[in-house]
Protein backbone atom coordinates (compact mmCIF):
# COMPACT_ATOMS: atom_id res chain seq x y z
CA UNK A 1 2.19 24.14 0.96
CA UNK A 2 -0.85 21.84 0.21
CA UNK A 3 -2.99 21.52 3.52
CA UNK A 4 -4.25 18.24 2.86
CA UNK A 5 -6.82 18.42 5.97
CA UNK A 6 -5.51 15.35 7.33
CA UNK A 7 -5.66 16.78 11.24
CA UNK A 8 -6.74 13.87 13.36
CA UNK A 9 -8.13 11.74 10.72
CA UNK A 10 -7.39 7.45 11.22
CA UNK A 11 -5.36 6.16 9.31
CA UNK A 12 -4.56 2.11 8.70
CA UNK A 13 -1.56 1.68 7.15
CA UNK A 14 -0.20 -1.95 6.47
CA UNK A 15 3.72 -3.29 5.87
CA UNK A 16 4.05 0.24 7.88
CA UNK A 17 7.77 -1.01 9.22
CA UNK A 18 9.96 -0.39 6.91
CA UNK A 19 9.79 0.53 3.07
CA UNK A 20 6.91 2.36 1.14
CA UNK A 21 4.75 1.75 4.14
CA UNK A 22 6.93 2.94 6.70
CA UNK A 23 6.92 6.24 4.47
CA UNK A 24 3.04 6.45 4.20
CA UNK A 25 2.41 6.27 7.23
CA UNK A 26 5.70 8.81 8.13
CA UNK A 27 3.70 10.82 5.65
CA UNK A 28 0.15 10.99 6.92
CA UNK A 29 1.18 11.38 10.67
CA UNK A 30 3.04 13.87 9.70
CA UNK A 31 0.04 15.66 8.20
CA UNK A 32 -1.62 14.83 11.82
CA UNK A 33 -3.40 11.90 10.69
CA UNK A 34 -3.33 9.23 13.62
CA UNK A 35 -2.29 6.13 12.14
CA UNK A 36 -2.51 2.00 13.48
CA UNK A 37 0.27 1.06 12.17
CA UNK A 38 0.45 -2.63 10.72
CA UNK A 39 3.33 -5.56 10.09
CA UNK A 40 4.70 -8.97 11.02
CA UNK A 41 7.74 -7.87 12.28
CA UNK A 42 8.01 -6.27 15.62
CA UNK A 43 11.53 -4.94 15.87
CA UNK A 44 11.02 -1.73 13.39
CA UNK A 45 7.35 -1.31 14.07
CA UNK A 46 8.12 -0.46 17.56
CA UNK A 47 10.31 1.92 16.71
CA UNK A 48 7.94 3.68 14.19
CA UNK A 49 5.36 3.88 17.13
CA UNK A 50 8.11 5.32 19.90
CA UNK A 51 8.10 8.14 17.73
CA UNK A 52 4.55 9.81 18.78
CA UNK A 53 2.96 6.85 20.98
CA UNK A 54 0.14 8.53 21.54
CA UNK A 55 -0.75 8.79 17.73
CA UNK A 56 0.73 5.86 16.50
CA UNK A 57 -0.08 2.21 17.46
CA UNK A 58 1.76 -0.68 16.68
CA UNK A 59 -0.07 -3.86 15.46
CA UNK A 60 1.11 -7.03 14.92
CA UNK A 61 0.06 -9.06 11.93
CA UNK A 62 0.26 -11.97 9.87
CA UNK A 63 -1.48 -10.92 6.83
CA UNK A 64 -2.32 -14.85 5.99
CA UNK A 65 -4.34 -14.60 9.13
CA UNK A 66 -8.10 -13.65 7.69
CA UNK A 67 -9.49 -12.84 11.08
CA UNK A 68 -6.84 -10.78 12.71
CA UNK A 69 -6.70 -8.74 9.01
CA UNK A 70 -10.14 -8.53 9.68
CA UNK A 71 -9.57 -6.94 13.28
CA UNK A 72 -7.66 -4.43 12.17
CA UNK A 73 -10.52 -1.48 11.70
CA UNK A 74 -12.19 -2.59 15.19
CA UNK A 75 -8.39 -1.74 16.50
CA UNK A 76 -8.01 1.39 14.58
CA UNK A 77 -11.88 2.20 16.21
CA UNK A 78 -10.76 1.10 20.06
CA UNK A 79 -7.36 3.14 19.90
CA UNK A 80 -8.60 6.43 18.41
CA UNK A 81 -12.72 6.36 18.40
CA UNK A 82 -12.77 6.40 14.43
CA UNK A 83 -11.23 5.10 11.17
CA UNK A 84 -11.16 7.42 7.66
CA UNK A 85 -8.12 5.68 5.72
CA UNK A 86 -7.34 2.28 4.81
CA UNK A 87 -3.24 1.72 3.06
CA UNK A 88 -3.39 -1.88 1.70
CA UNK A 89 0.46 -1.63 1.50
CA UNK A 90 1.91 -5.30 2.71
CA UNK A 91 2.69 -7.29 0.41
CA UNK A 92 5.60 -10.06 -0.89
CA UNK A 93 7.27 -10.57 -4.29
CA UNK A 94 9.28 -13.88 -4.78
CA UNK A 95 11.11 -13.88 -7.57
CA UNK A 96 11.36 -16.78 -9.68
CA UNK A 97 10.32 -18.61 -12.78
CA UNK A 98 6.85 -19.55 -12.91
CA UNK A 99 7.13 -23.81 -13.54
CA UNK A 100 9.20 -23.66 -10.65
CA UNK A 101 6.89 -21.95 -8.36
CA UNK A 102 5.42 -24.54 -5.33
CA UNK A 103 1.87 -24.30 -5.19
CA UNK A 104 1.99 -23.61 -1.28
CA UNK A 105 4.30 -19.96 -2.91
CA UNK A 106 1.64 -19.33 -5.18
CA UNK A 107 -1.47 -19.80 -2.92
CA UNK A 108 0.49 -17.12 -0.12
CA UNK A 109 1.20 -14.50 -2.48
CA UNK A 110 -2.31 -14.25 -3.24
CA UNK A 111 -3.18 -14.45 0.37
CA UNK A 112 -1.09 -11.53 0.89
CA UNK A 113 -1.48 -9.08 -1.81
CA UNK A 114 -4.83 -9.39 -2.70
CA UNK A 115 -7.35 -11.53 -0.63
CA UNK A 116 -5.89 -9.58 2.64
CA UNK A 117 -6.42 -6.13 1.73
CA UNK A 118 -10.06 -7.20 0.32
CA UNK A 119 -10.29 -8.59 3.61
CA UNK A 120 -9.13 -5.77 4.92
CA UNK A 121 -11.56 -3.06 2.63
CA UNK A 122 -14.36 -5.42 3.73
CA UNK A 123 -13.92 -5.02 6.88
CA UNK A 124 -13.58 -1.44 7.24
CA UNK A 125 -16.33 -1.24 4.37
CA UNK A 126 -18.79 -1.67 7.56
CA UNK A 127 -17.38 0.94 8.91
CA UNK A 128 -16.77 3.55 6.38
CA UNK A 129 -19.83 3.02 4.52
CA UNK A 130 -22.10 3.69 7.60
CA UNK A 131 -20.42 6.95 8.10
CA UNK A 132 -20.51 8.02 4.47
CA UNK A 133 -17.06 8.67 3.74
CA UNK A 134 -13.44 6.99 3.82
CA UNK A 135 -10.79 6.37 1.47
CA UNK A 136 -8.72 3.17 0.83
CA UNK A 137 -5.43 3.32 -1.29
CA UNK A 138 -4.23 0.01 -2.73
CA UNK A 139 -0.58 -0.44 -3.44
CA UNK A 140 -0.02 -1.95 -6.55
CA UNK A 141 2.55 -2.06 -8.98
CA UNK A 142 3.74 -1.48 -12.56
CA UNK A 143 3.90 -5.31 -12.74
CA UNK A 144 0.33 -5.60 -12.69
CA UNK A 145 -0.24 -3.10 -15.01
CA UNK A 146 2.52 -4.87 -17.57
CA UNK A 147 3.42 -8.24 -16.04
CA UNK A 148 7.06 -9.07 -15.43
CA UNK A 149 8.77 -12.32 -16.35
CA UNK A 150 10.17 -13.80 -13.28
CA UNK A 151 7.60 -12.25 -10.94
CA UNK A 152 4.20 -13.78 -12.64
CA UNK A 153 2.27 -14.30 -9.41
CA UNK A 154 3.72 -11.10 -7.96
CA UNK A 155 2.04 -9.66 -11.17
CA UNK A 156 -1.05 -11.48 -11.03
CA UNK A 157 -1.63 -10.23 -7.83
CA UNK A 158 -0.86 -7.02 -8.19
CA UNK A 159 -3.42 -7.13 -11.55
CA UNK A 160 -6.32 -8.60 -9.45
CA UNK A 161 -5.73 -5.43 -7.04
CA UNK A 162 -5.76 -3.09 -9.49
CA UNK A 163 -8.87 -4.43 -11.02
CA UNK A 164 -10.51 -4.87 -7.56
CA UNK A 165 -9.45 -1.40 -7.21
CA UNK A 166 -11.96 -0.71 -9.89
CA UNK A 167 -14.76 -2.33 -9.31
CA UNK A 168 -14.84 -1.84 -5.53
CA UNK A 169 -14.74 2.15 -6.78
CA UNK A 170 -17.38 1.83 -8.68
CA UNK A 171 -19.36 -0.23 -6.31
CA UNK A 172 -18.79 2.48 -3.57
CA UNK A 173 -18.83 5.91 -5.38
CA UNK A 174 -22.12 7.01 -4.31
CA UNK A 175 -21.92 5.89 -0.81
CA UNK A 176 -19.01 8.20 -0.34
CA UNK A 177 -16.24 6.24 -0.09
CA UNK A 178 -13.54 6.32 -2.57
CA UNK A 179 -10.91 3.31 -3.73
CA UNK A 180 -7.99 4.22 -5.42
CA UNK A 181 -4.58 2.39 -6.44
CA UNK A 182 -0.88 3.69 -6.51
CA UNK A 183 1.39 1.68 -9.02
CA UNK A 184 5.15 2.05 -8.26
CA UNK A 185 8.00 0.84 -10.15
CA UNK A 186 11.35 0.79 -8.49
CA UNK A 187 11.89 2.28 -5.80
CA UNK A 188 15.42 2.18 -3.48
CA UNK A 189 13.68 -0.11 -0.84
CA UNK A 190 15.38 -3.25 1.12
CA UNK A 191 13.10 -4.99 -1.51
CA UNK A 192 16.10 -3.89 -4.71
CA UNK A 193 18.89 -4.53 -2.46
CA UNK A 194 20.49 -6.93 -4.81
CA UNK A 195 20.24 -4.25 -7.13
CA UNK A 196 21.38 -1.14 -5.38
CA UNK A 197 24.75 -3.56 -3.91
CA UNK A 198 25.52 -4.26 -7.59
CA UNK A 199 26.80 -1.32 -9.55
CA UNK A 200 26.19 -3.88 -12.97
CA UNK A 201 22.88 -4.83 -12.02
CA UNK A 202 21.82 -0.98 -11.04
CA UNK A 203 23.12 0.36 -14.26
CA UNK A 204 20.88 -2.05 -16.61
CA UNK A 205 18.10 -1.46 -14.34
CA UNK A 206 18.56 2.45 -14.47
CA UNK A 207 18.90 2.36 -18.34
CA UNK A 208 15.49 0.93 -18.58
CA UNK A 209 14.01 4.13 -16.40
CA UNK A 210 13.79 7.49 -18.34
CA UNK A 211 14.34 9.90 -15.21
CA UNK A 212 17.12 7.48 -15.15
CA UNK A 213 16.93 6.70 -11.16
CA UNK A 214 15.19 4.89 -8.69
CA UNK A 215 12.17 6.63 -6.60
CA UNK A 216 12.99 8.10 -3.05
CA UNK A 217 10.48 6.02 -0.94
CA UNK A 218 9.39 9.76 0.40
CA UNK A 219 8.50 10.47 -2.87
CA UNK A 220 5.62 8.14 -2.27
CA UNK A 221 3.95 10.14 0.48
CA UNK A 222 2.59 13.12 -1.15
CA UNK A 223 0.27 11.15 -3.14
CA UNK A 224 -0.46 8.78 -0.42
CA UNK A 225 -1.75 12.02 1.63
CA UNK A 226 -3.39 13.61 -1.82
CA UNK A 227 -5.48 10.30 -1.93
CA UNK A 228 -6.15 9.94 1.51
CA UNK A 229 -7.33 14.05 1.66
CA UNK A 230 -10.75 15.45 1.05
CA UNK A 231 -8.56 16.92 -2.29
CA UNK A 232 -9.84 13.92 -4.06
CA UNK A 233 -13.19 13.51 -3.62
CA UNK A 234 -14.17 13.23 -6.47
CA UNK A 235 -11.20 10.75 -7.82
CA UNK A 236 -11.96 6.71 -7.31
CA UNK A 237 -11.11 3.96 -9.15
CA UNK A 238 -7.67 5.35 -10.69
CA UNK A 239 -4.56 3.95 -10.32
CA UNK A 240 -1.42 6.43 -9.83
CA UNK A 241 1.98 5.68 -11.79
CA UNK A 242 4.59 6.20 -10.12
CA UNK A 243 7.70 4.74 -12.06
CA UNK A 244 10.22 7.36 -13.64
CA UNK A 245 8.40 7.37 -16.69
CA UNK A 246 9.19 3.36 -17.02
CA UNK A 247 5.92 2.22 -18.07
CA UNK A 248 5.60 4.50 -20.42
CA UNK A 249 8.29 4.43 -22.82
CA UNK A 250 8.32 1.92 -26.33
């Protein structure tokens, strides 16, 4: 197995209670990272932390709330004396079509999936930069790679992050820092309940993945720990699909 030199590293990992973030940061504490674990509700993040106490903190946050996103690294720094990793991972996808959408909808999914995890990189930017090394992972998605009808501020989000994924990169290559991106498509979260609960619904939505299936949100965590490893060093300003061969197909 992969030793990923993760041993005591800091880790922040948002949306960490349930989902794909819950698995990251399952994922890099498991490869002894430390990890400040991030999200709005309490219930499920508490539960993550009574796991290891010691190595995992529970924060709560609203991610609409600039300055506590913004006191997130100065946590992660008071808790465990340092900060490597950044996991922009929270982030909301109402469904619905687009002439319908309030403006108050529109303005909040922006405020979550992409001005709080700049926030967020800016932040820690400080930080990393004056140390010469770190590594923040945006979550994306497929969407914002191909847009999706019913979801088109979910996918203009998730577009803007991949893009600021990119240019931050570049920005921040030489100073030893790299910014990368994961893309999934489905995955069996809470998110596809609907989906999983209706053997109709699952079957058309299966038919349009090759591998045929959803992903196994701790299929998410090896590349999560790849990017978040001195292994990629020399990666930045890529964006990982991770989608059962879905975006890829005619």
């Amino acid at each position: 197995m992969m030793d990923f030199e993760l041993q005591d590293k800091v880790a922040i990992v948002t949306g960490a209670s349930r989902g794909l973030g819950r698995a990251a940061a399952a994922a890099l504490h498991a490869e002894g990272a430390r990890i400040l674990a991030v999200a709005r509700s309490a219930d499920e993040l508490e539960e993550l932390a009574s796991r290891d106490p010691d190595r995992i903190h529970a924060v709560r946050c609203d991610m609409q709330d600039r300055a506590r996103v913004a006191e997130l690294p100065a946590l992660a720094l008071d808790a465990f004396g340092r900060l490597d990793i950044v996991v922009n991972n929270a982030g909301i996808a109402p469904a619905g079509r687009f002439l319908e959408q309030a403006d108050e909808e529109w303005d909040r999914v922006l405020a979550i999936n992409v001005t709080a995890p700049a926030v967020l990189a800016r932040a820690a930017g400080h930080h990393l930069l004056a140390q010469g090394s770190g590594k923040i992972i945006n979550i994306a998605s497929t969407s914002g790679i191909l847009g999706k009808a019913i979801l088109v501020s979910y996918s203009a989000s998730k577009g803007a992050l991949v893009q600021f994924t990119k240019a931050l990169a570049a920005e921040w290559a030489a100073k030893g820092v790299q910014v990368n991106a994961i893309a999934p498509g489905a995955f069996a979260t809470e998110a596809q309940r609907a989906v999983l609960d209706s053997p109709d619904l699952l079957k058309r939505r299966l038919g349009k993945i090759p591998m045929r299936r959803m992903g196994d949100i701790d299929e998410i965590g090896p590349l999560v720990c790849y990017l978040a490893s001195p292994c990629s060093d020399f990666v930045t300003g890529s964006v990982y699909v991770i989608d059962g061969g879905e975006s890829c197909k005619l």
